[in-house]
N, C-alpha and C. Protein backbone atom coordinates (compact mmCIF):
# COMPACT_ATOMS: atom_id res chain seq x y z
N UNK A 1 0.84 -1.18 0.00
CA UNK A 1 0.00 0.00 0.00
C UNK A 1 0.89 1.25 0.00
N UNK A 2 0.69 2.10 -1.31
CA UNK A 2 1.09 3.43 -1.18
C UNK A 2 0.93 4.42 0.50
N UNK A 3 2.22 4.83 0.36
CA UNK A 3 2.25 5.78 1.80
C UNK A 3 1.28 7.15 1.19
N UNK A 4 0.61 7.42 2.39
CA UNK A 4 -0.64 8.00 2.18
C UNK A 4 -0.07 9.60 1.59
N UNK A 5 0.53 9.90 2.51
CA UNK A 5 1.58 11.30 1.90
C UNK A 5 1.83 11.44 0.66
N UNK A 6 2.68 10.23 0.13
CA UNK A 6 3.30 10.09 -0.61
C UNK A 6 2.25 10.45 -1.91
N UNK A 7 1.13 9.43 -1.42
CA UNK A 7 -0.02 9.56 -2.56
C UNK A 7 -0.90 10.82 -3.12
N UNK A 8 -1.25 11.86 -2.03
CA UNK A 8 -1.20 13.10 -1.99
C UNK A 8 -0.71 13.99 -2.41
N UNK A 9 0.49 13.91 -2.81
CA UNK A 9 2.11 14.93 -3.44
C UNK A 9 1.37 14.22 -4.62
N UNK A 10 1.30 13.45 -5.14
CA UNK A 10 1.06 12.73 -6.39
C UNK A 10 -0.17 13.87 -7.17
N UNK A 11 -1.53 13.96 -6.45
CA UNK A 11 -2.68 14.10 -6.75
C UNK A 11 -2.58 15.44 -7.53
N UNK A 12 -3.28 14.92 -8.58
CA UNK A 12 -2.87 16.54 -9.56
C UNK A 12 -3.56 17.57 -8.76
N UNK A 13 -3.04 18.97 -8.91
CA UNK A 13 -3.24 19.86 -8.33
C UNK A 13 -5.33 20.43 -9.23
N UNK A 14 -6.14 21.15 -8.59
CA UNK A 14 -7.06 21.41 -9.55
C UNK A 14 -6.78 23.23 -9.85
N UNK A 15 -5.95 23.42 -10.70
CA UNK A 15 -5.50 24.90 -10.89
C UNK A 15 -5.16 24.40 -12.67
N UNK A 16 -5.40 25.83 -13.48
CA UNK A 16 -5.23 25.53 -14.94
C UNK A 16 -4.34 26.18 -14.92
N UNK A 17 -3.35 25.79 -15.55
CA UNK A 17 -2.41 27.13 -16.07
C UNK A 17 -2.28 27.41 -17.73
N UNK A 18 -3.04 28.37 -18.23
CA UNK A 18 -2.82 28.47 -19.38
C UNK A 18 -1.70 29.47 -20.11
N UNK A 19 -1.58 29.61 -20.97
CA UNK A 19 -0.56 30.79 -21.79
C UNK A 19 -1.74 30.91 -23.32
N UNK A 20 -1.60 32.76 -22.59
CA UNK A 20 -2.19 33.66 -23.92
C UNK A 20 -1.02 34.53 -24.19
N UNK A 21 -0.38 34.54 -25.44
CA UNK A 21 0.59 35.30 -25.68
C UNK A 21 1.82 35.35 -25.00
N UNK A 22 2.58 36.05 -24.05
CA UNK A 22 3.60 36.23 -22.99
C UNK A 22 2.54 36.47 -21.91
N UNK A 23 1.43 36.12 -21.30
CA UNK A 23 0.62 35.72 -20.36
C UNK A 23 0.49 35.07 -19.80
N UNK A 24 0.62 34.12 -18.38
CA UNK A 24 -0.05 33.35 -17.97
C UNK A 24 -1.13 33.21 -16.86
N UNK A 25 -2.03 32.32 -17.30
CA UNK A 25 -3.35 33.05 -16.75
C UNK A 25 -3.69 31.30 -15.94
N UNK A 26 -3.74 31.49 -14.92
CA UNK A 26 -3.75 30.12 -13.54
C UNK A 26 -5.02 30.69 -12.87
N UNK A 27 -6.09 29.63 -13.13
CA UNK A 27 -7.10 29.64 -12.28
C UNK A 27 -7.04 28.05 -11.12
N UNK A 28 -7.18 28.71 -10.34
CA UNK A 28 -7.79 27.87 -8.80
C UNK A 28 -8.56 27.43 -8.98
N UNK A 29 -9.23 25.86 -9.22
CA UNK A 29 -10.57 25.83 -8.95
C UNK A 29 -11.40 25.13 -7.63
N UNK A 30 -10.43 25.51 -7.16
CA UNK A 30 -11.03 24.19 -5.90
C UNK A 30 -9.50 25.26 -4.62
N UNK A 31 -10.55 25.13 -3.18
CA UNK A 31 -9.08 25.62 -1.98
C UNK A 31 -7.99 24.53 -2.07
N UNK A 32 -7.17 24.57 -2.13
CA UNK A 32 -5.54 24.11 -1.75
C UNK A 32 -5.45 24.54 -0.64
N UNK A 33 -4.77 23.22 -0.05
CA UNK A 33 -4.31 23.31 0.94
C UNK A 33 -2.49 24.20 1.32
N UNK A 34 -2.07 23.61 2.75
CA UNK A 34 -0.70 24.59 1.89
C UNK A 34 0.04 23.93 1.00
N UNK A 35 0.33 22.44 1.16
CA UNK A 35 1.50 21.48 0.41
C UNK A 35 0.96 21.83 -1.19
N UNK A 36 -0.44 22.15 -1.41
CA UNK A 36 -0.57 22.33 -2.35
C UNK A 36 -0.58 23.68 -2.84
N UNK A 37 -0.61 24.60 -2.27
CA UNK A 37 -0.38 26.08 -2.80
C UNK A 37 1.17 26.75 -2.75
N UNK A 38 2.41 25.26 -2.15
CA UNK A 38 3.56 25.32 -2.23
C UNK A 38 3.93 24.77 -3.77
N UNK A 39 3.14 23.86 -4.05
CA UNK A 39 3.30 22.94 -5.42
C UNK A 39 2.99 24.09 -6.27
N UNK A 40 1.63 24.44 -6.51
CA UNK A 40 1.27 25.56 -7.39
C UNK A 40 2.04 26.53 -7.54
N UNK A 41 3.19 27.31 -6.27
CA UNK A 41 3.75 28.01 -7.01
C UNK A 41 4.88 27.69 -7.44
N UNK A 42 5.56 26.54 -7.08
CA UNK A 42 6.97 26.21 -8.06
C UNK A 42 6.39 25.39 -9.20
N UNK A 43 5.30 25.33 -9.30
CA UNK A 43 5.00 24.85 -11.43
C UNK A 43 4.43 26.35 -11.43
N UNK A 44 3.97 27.14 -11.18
CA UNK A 44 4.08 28.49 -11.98
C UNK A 44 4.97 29.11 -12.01
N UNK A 45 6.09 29.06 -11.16
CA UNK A 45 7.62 29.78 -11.32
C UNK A 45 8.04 28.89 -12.22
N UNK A 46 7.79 27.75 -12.47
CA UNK A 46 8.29 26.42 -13.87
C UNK A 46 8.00 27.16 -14.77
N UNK A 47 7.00 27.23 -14.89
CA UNK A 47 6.24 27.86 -16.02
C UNK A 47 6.21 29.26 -16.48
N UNK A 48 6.61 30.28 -15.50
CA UNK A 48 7.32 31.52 -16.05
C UNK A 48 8.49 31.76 -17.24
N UNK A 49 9.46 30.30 -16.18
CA UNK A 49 10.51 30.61 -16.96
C UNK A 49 10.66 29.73 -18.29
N UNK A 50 9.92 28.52 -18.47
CA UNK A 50 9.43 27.68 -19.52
C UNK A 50 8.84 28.29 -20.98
N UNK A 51 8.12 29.57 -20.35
CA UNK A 51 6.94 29.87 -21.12
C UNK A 51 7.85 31.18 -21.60
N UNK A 52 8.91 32.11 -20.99
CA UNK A 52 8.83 33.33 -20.58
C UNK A 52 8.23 34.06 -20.60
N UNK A 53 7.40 34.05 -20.10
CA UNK A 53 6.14 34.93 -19.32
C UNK A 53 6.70 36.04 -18.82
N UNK A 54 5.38 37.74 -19.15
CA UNK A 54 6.04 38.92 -18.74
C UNK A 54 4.89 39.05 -18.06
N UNK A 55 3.86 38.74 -18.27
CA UNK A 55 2.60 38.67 -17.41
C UNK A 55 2.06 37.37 -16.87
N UNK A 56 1.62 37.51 -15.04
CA UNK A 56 0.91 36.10 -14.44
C UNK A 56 -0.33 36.69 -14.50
N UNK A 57 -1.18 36.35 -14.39
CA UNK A 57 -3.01 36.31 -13.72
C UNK A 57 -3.42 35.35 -13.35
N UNK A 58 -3.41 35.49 -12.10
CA UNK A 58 -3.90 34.44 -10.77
C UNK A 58 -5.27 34.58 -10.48
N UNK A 59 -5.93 33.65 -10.65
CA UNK A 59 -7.80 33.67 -10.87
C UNK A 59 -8.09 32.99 -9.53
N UNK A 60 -8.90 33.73 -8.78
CA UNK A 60 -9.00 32.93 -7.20
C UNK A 60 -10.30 32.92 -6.77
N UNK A 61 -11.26 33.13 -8.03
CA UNK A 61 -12.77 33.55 -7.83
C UNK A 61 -13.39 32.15 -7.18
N UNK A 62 -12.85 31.14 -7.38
CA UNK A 62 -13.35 29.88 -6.90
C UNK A 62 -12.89 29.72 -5.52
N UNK A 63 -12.43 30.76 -4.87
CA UNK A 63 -12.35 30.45 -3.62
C UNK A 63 -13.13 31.49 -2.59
N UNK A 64 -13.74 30.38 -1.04
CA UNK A 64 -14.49 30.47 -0.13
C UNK A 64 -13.70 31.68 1.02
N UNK A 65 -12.23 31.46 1.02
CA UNK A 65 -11.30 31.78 1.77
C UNK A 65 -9.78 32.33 1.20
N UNK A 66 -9.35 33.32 1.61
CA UNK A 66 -7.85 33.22 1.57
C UNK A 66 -7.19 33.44 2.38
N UNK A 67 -6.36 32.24 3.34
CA UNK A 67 -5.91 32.70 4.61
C UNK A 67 -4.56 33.14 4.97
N UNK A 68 -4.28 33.59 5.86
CA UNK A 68 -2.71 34.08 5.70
C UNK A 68 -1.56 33.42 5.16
N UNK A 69 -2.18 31.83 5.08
CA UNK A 69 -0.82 31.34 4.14
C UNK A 69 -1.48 31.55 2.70
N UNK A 70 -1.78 31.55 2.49
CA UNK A 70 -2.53 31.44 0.69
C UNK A 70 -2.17 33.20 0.87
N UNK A 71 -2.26 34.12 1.61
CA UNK A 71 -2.13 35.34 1.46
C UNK A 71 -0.55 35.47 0.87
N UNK A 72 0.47 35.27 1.97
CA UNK A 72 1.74 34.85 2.06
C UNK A 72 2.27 34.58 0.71
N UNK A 73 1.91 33.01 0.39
CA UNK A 73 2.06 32.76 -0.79
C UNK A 73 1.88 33.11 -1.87
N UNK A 74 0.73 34.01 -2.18
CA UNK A 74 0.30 34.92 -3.63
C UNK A 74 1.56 36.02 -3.70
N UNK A 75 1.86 36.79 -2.30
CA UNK A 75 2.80 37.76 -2.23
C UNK A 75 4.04 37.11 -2.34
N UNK A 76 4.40 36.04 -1.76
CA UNK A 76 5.99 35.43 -2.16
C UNK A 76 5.96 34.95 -3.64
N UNK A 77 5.03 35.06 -4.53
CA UNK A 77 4.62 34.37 -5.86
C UNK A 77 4.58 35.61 -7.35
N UNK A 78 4.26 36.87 -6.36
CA UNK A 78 4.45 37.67 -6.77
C UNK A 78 6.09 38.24 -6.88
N UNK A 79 6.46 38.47 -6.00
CA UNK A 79 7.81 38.76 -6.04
C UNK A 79 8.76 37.94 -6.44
N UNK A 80 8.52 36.88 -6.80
CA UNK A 80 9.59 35.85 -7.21
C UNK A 80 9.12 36.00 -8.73
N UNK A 81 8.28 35.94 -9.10
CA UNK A 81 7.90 36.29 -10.73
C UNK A 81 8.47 37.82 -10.86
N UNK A 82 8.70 39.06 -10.17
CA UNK A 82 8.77 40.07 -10.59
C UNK A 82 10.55 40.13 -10.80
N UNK A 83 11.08 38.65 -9.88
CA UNK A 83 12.32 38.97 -9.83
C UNK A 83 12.94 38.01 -11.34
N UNK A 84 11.67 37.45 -11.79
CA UNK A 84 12.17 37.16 -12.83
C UNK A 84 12.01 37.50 -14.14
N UNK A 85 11.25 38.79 -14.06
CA UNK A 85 10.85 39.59 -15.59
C UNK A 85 9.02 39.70 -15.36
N UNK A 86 8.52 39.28 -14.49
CA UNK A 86 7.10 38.73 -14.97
C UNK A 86 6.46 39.57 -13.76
N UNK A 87 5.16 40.13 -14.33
CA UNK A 87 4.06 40.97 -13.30
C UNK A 87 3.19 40.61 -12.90
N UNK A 88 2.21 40.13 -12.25
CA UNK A 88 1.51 39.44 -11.33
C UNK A 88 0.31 40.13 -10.82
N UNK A 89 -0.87 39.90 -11.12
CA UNK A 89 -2.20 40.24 -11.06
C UNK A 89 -3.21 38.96 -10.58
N UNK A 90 -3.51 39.30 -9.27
CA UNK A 90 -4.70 38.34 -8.32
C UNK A 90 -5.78 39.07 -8.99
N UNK A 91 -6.53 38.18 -9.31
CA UNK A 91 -7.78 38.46 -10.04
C UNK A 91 -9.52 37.56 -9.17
N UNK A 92 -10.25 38.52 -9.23
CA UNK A 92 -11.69 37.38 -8.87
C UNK A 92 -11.71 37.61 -7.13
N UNK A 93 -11.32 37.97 -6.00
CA UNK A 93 -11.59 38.11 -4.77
C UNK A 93 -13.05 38.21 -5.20
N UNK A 94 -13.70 37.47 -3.84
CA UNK A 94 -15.35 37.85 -3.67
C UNK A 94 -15.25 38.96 -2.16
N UNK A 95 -16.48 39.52 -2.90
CA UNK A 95 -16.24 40.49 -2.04
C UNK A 95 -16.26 40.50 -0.44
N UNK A 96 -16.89 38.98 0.16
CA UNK A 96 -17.00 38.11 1.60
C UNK A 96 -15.72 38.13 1.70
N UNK A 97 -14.55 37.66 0.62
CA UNK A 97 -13.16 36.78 0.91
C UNK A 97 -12.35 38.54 1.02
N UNK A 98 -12.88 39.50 0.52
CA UNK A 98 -12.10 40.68 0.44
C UNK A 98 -12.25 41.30 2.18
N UNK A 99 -13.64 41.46 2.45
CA UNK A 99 -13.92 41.97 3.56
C UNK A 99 -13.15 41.20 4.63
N UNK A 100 -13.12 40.01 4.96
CA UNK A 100 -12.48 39.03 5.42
C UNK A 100 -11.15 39.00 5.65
N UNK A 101 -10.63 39.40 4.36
CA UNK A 101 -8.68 39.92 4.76
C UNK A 101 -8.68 40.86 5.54
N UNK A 102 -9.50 42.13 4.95
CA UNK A 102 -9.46 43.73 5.73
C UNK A 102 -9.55 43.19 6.94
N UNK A 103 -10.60 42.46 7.54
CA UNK A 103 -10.76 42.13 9.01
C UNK A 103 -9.83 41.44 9.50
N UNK A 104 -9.06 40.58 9.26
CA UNK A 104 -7.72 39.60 9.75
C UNK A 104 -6.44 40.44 9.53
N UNK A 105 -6.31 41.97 8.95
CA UNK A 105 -5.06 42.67 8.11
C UNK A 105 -4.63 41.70 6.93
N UNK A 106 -4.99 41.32 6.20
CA UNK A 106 -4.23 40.56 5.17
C UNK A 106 -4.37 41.59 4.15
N UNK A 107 -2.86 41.76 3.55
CA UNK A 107 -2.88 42.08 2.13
C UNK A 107 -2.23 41.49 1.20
N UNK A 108 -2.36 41.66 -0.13
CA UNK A 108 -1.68 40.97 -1.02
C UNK A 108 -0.48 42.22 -1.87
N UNK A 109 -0.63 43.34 -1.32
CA UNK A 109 0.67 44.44 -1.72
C UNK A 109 2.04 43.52 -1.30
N UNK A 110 2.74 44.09 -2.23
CA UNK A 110 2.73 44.72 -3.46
C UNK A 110 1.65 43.99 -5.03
N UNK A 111 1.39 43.23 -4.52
CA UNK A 111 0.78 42.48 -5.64
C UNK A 111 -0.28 43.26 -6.00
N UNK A 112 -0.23 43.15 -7.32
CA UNK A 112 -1.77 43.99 -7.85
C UNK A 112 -2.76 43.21 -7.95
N UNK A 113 -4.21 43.83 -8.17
CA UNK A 113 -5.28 43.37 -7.82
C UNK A 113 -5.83 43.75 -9.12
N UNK A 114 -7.35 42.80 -9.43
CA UNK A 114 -8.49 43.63 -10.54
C UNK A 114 -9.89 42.81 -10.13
N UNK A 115 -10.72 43.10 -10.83
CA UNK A 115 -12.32 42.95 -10.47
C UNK A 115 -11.80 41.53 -10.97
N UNK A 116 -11.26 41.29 -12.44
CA UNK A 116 -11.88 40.35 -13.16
C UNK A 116 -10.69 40.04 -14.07
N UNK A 117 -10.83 38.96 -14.90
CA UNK A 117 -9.61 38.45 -15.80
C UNK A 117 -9.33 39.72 -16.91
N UNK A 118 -10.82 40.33 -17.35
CA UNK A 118 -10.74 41.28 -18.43
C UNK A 118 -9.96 42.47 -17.83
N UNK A 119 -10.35 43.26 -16.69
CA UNK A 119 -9.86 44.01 -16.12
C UNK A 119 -8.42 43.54 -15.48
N UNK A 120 -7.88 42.56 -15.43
CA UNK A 120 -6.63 42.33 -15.05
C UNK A 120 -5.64 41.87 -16.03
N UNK A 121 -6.10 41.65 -17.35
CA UNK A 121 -5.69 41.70 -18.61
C UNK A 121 -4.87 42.92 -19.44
N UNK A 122 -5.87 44.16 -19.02
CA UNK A 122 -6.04 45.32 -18.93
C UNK A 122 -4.75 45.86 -18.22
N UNK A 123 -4.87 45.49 -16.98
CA UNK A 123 -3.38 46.33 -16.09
C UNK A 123 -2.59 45.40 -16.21
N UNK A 124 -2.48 44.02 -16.80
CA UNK A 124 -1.37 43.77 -17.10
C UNK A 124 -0.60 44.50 -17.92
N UNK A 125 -1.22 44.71 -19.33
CA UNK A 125 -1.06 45.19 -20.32
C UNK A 125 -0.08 47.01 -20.30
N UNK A 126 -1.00 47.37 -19.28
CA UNK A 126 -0.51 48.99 -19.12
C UNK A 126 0.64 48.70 -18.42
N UNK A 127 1.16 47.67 -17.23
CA UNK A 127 2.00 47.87 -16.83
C UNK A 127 3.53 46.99 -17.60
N UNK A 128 3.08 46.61 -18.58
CA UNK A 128 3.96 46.24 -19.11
C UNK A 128 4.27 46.93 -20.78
N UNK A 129 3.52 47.86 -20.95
CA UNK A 129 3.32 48.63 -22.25
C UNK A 129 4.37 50.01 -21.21
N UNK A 130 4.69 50.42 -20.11
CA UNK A 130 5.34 50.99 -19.67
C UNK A 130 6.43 50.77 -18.51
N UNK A 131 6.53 49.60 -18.98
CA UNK A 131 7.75 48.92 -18.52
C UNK A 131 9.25 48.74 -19.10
């Protein structure tokens, strides 16, 4: 019998990561835990430098919660993409999961924020059209 751990590390993650252009656009669809929101971001730092990606968009609309490690992690995910050429936009907060940080202090600064994929498409775009 597989060690139960072991089998777990295995289990594909449920996050898409696609590429539009020098974009990559990673939706969440389901909470991760942390082992798994540690996995998610070294295959999207894979995938920065795989893809070379100048823009991320991180889609988190499918989530109930974001807690100080998932906070943590978007911001250490951010800065490790910025240290590698690439800009980073959390996209989709509900507005329960927004109110919810304000109340615990969580932020995701420096990381930028948008309503929506279109609108975070958008400031990708400007901040890399003046970059």
């Amino acid at each position: 019998m597989p060690d139960t751990d072991q089998h777990l590390a295995q289990e594909p993650l449920r996050v898409s990561i696609l590429a539009q252009g020098g974009t990559l656009i990673a939706s969440i669809h389901t909470a991760l835990d942390d082992s798994q929101l540690v996995r998610f971001q070294r295959d999207l730092m894979d995938q920065i430098g795989r893809r070379r990606a100048r823009g991320v968009i991180v889609d988190v609309a499918a989530l109930d919660v974001i807690d100080s490690f998932a906070t943590h992690t978007l911001r250490s995910l951010g800065a490790a993409a910025r240290l590698r050429g690439a800009r980073t936009v959390v996209v989709g907060i509900r507005p329960s999961v927004a109110l919810a940080m304000v109340t615990w202090g969580l932020t995701l600064e420096p990381v930028h924020t948008a309503l929506d994929l279109e609108e975070g498409i958008a400031l990708l775009e400007a901040a890399l059209d003046h970059a």
